[in-house]
C-alpha atoms as a PDB file:
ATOM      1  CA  UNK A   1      -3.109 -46.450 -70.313  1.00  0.00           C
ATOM      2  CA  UNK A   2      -5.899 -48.527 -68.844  1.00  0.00           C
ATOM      3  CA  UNK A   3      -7.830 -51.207 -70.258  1.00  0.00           C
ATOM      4  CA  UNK A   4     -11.478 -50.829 -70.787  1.00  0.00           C
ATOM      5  CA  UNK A   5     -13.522 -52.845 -68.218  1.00  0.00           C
ATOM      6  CA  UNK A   6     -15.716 -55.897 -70.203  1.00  0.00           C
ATOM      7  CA  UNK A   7     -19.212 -56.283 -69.248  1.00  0.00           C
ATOM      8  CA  UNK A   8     -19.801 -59.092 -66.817  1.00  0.00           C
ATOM      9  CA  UNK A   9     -21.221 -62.074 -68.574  1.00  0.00           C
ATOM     10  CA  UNK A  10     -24.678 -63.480 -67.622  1.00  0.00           C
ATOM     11  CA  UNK A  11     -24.973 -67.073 -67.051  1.00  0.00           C
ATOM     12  CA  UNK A  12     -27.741 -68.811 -67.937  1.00  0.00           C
ATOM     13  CA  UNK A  13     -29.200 -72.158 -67.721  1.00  0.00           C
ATOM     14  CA  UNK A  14     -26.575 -75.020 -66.495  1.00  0.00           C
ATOM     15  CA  UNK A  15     -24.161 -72.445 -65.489  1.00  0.00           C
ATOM     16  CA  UNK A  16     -26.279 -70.833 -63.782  1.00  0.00           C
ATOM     17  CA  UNK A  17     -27.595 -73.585 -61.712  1.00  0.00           C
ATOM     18  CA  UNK A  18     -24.144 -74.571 -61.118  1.00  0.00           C
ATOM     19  CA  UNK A  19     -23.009 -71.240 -60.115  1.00  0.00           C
ATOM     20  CA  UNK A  20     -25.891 -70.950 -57.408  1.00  0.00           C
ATOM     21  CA  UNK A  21     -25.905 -74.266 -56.155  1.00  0.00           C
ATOM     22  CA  UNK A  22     -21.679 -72.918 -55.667  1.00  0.00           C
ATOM     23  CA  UNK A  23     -22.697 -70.057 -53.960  1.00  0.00           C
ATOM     24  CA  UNK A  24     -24.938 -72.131 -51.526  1.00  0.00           C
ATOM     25  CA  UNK A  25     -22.442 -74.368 -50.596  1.00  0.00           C
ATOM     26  CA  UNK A  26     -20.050 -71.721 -49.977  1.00  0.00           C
ATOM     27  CA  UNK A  27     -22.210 -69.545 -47.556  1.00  0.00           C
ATOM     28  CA  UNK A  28     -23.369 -72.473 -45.417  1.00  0.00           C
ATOM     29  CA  UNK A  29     -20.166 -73.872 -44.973  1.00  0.00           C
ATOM     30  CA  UNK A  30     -18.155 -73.505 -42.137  1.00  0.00           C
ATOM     31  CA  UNK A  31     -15.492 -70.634 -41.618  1.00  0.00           C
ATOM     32  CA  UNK A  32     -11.903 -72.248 -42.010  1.00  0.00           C
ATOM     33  CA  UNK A  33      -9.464 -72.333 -39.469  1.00  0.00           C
ATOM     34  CA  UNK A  34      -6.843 -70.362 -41.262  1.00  0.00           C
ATOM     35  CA  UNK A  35     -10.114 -67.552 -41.808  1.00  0.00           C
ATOM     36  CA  UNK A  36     -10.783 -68.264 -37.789  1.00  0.00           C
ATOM     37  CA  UNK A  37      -7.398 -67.339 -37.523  1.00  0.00           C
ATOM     38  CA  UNK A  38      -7.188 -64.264 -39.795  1.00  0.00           C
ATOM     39  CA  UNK A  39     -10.292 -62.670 -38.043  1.00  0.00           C
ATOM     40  CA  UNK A  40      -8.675 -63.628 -34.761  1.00  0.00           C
ATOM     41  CA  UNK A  41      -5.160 -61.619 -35.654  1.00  0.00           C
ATOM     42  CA  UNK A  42      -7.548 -58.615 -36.553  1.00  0.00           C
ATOM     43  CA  UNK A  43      -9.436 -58.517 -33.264  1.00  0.00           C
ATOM     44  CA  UNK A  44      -6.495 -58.430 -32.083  1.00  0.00           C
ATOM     45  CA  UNK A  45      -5.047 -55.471 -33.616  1.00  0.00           C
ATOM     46  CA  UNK A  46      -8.184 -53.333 -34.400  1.00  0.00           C
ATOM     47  CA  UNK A  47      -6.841 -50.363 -32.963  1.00  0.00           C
ATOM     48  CA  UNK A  48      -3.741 -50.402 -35.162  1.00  0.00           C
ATOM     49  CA  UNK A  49      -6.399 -50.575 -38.621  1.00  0.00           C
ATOM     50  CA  UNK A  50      -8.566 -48.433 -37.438  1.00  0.00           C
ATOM     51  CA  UNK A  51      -5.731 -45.543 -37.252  1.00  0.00           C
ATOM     52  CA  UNK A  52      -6.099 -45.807 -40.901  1.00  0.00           C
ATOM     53  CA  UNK A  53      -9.550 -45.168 -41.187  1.00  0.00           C
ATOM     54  CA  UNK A  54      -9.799 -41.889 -38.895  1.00  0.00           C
END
């Protein structure tokens, strides 16, 4: 049987600044080769995933 899901915790004060100033790093950072790469193979074979979707 399942688990029961927990709430997600709130972060507040240092945490929190830490967390954002993470996330702000993150998105302005540039995309890494391997995820160039990855998007690249996918391009590639779109028409193979999107014969799962339809």
């Amino acid at each position: 049987m399942a688990k029961p899901i927990r709430a997600t915790p709130t972060l507040r004060g240092e945490d929190a600044e830490r967390f954002v100033k993470q996330m702000i790093k993150k998105e302005t950072s540039a995309i890494s080769r391997i995820d160039k790469e990855l998007y690249a193979d996918v391009e590639k074979n779109r028409r193979f995933f999107e014969s799962f979707l339809n």
